[in-house]
C-alpha atoms as a PDB file:
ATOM      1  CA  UNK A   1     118.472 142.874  85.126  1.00  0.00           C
ATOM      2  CA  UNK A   2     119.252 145.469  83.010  1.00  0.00           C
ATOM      3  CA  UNK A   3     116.086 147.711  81.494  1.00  0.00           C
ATOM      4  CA  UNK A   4     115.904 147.267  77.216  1.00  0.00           C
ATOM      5  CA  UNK A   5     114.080 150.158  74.943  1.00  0.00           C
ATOM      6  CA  UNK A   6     112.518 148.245  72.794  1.00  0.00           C
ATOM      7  CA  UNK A   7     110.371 148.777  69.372  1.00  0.00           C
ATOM      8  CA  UNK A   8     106.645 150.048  70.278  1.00  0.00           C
ATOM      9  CA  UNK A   9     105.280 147.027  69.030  1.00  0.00           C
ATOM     10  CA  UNK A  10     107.138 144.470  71.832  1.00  0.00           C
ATOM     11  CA  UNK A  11     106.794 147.754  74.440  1.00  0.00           C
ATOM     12  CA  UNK A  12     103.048 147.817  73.782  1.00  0.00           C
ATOM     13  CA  UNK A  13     102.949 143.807  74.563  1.00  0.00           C
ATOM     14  CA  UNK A  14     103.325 142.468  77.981  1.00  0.00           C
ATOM     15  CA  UNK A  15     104.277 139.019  76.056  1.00  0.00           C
ATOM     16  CA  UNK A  16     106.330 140.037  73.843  1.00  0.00           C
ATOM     17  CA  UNK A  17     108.628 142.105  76.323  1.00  0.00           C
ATOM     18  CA  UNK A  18     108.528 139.153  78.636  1.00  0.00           C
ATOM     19  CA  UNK A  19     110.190 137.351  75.575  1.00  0.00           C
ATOM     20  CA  UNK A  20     112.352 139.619  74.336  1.00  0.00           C
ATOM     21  CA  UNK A  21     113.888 139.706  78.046  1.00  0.00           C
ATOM     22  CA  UNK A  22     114.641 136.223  77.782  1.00  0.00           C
ATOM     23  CA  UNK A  23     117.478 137.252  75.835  1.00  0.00           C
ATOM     24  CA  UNK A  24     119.082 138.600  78.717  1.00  0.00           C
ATOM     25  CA  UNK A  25     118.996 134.916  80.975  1.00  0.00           C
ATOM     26  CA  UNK A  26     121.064 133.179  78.060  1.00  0.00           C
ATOM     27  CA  UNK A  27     123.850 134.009  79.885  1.00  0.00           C
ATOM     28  CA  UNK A  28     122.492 132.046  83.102  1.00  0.00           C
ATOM     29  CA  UNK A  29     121.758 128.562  80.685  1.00  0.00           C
ATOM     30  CA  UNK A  30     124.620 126.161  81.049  1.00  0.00           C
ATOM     31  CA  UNK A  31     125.115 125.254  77.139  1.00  0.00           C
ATOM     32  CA  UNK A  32     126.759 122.103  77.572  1.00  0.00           C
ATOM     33  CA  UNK A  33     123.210 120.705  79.032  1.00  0.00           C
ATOM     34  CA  UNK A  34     121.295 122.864  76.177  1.00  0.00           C
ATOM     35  CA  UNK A  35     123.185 122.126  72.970  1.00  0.00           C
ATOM     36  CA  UNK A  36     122.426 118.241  72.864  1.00  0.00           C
ATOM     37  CA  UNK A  37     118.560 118.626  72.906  1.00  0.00           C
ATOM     38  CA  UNK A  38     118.859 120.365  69.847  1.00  0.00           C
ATOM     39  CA  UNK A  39     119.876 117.597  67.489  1.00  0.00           C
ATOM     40  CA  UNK A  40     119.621 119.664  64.138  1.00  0.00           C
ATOM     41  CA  UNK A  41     122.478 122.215  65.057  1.00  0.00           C
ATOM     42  CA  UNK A  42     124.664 119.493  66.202  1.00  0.00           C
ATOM     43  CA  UNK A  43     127.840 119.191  63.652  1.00  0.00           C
ATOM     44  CA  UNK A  44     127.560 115.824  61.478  1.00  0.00           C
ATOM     45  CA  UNK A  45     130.886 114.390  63.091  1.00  0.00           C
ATOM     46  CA  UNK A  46     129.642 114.694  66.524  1.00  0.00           C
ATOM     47  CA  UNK A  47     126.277 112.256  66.370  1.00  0.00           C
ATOM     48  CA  UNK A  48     127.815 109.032  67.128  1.00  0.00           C
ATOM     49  CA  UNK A  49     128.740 110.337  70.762  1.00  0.00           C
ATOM     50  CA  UNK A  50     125.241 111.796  70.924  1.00  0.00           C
ATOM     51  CA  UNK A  51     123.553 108.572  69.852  1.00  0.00           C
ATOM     52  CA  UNK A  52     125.779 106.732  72.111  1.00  0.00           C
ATOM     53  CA  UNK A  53     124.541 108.913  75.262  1.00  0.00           C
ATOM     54  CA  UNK A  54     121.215 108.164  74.241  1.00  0.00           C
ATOM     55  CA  UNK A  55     121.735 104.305  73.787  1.00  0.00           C
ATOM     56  CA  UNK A  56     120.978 104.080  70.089  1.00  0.00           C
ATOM     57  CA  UNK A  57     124.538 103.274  69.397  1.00  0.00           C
ATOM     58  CA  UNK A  58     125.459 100.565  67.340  1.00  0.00           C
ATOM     59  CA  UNK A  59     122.907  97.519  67.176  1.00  0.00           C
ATOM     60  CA  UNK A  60     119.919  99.798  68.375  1.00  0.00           C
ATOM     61  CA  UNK A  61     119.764 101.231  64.984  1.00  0.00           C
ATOM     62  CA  UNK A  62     122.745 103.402  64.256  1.00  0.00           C
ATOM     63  CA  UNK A  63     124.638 101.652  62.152  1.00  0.00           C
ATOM     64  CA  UNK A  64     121.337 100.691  59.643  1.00  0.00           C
ATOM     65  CA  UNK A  65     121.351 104.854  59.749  1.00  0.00           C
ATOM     66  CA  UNK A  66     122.582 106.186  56.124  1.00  0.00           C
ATOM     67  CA  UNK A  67     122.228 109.493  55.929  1.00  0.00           C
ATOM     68  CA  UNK A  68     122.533 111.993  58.642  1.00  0.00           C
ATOM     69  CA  UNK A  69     118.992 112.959  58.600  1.00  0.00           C
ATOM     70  CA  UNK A  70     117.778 109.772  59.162  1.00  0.00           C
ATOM     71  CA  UNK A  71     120.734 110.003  62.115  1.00  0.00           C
ATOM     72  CA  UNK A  72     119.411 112.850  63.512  1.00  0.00           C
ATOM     73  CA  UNK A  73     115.639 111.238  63.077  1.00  0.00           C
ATOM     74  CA  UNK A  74     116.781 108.019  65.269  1.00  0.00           C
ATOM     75  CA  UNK A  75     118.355 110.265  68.323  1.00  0.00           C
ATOM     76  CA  UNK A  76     115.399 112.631  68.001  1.00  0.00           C
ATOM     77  CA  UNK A  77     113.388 109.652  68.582  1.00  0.00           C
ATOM     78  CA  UNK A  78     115.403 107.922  71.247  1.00  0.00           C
ATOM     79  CA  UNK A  79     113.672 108.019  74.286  1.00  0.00           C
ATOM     80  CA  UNK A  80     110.255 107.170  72.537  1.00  0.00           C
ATOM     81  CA  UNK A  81     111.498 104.357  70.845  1.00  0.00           C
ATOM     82  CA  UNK A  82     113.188 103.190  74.759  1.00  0.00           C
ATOM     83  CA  UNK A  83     109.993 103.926  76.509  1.00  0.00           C
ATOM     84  CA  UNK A  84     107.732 101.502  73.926  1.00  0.00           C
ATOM     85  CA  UNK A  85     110.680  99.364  73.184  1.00  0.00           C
ATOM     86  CA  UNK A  86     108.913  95.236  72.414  1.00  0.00           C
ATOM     87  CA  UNK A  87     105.584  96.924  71.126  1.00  0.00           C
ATOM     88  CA  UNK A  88     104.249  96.708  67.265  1.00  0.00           C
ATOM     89  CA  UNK A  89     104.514 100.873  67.384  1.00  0.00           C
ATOM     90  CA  UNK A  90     108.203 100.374  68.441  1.00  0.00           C
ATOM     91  CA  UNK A  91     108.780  98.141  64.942  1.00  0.00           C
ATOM     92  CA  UNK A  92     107.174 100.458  63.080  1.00  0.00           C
ATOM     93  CA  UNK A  93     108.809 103.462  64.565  1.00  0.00           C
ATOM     94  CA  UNK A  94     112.493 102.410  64.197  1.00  0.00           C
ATOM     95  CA  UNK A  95     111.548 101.279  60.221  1.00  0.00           C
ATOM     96  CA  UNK A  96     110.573 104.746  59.466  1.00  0.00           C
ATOM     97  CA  UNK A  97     113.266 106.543  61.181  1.00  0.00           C
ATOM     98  CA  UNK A  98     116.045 104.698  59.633  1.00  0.00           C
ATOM     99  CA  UNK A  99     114.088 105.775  56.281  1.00  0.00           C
ATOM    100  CA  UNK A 100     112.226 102.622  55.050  1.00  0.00           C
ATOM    101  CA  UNK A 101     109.211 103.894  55.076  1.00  0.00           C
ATOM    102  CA  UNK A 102     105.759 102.346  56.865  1.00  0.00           C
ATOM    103  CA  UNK A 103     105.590  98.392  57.330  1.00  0.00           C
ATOM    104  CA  UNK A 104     103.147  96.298  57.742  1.00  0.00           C
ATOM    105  CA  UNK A 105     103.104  93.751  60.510  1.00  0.00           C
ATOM    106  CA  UNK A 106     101.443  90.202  60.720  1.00  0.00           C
ATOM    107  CA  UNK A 107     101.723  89.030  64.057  1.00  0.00           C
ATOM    108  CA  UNK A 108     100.960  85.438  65.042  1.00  0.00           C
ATOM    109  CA  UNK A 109     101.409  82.980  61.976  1.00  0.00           C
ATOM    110  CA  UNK A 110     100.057  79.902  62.868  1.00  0.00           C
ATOM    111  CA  UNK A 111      96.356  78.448  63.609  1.00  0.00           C
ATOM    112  CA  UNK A 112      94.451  80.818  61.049  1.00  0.00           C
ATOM    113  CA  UNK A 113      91.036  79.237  60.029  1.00  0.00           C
ATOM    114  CA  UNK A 114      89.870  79.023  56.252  1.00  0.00           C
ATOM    115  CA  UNK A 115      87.021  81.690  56.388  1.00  0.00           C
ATOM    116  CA  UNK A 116      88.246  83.852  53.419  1.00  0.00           C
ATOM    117  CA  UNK A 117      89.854  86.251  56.487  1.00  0.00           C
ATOM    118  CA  UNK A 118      93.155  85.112  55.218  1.00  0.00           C
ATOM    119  CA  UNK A 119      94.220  84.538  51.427  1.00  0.00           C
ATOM    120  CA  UNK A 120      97.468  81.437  50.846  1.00  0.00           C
ATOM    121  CA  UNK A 121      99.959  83.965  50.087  1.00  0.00           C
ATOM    122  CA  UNK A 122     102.879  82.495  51.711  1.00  0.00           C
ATOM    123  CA  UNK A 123     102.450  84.994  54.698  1.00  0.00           C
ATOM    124  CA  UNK A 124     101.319  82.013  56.734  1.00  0.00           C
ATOM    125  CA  UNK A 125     102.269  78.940  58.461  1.00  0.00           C
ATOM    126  CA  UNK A 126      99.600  76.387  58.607  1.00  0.00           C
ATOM    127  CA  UNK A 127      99.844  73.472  60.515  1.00  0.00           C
ATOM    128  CA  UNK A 128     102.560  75.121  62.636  1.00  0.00           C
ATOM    129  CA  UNK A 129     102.055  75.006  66.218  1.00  0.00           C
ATOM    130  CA  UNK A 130     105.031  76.726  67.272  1.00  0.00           C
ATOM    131  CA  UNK A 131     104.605  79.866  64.698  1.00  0.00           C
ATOM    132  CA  UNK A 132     102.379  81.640  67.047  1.00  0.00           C
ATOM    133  CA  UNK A 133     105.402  83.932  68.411  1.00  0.00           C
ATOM    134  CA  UNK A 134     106.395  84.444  64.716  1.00  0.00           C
ATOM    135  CA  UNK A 135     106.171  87.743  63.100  1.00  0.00           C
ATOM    136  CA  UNK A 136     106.419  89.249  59.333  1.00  0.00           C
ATOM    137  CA  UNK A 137     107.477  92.604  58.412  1.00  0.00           C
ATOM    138  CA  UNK A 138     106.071  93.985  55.003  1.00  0.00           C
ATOM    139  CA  UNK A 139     108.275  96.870  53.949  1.00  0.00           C
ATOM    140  CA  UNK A 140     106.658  99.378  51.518  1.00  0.00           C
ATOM    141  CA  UNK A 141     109.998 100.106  49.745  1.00  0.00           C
ATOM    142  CA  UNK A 142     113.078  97.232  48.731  1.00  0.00           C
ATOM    143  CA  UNK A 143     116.257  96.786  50.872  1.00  0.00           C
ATOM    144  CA  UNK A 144     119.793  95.014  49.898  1.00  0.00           C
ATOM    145  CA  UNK A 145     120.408  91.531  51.180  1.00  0.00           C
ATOM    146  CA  UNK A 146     123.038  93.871  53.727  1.00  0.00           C
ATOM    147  CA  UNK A 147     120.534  96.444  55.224  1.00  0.00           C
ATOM    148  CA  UNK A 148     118.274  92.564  55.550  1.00  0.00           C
ATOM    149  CA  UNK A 149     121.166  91.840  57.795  1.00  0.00           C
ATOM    150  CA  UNK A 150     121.180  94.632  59.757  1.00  0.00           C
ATOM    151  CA  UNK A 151     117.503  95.474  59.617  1.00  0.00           C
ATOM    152  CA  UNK A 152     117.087  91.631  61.550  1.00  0.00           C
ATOM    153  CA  UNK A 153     119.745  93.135  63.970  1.00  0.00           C
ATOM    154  CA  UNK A 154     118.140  95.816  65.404  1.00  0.00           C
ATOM    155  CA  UNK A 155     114.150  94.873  65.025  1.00  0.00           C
ATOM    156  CA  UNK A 156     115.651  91.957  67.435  1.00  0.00           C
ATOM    157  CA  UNK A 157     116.410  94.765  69.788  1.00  0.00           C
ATOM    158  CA  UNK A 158     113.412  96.498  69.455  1.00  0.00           C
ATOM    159  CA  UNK A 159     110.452  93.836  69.118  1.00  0.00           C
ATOM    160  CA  UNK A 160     109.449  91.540  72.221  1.00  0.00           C
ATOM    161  CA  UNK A 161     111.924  89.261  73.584  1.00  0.00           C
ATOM    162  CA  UNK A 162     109.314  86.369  72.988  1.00  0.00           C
ATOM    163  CA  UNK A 163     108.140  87.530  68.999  1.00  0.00           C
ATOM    164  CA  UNK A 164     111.151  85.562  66.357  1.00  0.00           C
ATOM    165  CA  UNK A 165     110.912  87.260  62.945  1.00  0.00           C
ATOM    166  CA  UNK A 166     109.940  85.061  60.046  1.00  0.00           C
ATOM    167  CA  UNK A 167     111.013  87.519  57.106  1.00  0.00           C
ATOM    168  CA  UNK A 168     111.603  90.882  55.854  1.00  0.00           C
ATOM    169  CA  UNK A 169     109.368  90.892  52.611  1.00  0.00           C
ATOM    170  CA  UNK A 170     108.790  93.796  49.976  1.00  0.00           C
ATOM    171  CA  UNK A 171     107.143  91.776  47.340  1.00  0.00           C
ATOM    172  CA  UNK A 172     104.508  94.593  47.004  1.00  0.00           C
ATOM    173  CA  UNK A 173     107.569  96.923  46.454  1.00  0.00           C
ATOM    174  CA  UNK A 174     109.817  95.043  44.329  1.00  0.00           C
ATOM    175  CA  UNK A 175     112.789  95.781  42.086  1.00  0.00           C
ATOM    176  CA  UNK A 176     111.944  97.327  38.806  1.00  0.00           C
ATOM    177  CA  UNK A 177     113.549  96.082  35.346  1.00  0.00           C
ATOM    178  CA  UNK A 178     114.819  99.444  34.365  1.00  0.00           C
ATOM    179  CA  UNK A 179     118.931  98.848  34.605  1.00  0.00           C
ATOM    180  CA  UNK A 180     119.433 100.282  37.554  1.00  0.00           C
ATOM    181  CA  UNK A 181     119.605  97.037  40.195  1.00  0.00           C
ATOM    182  CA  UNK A 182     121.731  94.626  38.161  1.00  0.00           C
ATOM    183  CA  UNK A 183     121.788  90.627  39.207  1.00  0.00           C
ATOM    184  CA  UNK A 184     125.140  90.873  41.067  1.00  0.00           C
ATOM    185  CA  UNK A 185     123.867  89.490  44.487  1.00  0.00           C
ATOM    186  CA  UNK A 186     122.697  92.839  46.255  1.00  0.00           C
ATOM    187  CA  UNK A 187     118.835  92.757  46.354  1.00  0.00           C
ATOM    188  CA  UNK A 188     117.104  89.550  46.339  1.00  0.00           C
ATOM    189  CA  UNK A 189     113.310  88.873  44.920  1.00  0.00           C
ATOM    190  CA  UNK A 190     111.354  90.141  47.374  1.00  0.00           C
ATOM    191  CA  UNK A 191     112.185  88.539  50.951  1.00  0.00           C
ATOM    192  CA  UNK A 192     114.789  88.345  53.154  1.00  0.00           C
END
């Protein structure tokens, strides 16, 4: 290895020289294995084969992606996601990284007792044995009856094989009056 001059200040540093000489292994690095791990320099038109190495192609969340940040968030996240895939932090996770923001999630809808712990909001299903595997999401932000769609899609990927999802509601974040969401069959009122 060749011997650098550099400024006093990295000469005076044993750390800093060792890092400034790191400069000279680049060379060594094979870039085809070091270019993938770093997902923000990747070009836009090249993330579907990245997200396809890392098996979040398609149903696994991909297509619900919109925006390439949120595409870079998901393969970022990939092998998190994988590793806790059918856990609650797995629902949550793949929600915000597809940019719906936090949810809420109300597991086990059946055999609740009326001690004031639980309020008849429609969240529930009493007097339904079989509801105990059922599960609701409660978005923080509204979604179109298509992202619903796909949304259903991939939690079903993601959630445990034995958990059925009862809805997709936002009725805490609903659609506001203001023009902008006209009645032409797009967003519903609230659930999905």
């Amino acid at each position: 290895m060749a011997k650098l001059t550099y400024a006093d200040l990295i000469e005076r540093d044993q750390r800093f020289r060792a890092l400034a000489n790191l400069g000279l292994r680049l060379d060594l690095v094979d870039a085809t294995r070091l270019i993938p791990r770093l997902i923000q320099l990747v070009a836009a038109g090249h993330l579907n084969l990245l997200a396809e190495s890392r098996s979040i192609w398609g149903i696994d969340g991909y297509w619900l992606a919109e925006s390439d940040q949120a595409r870079r968030n998901l393969i970022k996240g990939a092998y998190d996601l994988h590793r806790r895939k059918g856990t609650p932090w797995a629902i949550r996770e793949i929600v915000k990284r597809l940019g719906f923001g936090t949810v809420e999630i109300i597991e086990g809808l059946n055999n609740r007792f009326h001690n004031g712990a639980i309020s008849r909001n429609g969240h529930y299903r009493h007097g339904d044995p079989h509801a105990w595997a059922h599960y609701r999401v409660i978005l923080s932000m509204p979604i179109t009856n298509d992202q619903a769609v796909l949304l259903r899609q991939t939690l079903r990927s993601f959630a445990p094989a034995r958990c059925v999802l009862a809805s997709l509601d936002f009725t805490r974040a609903a659609l506001r009056h203001n023009g902008r969401a006209v009645r032409d069959g797009l967003f519903n009122r609230g659930t999905a």
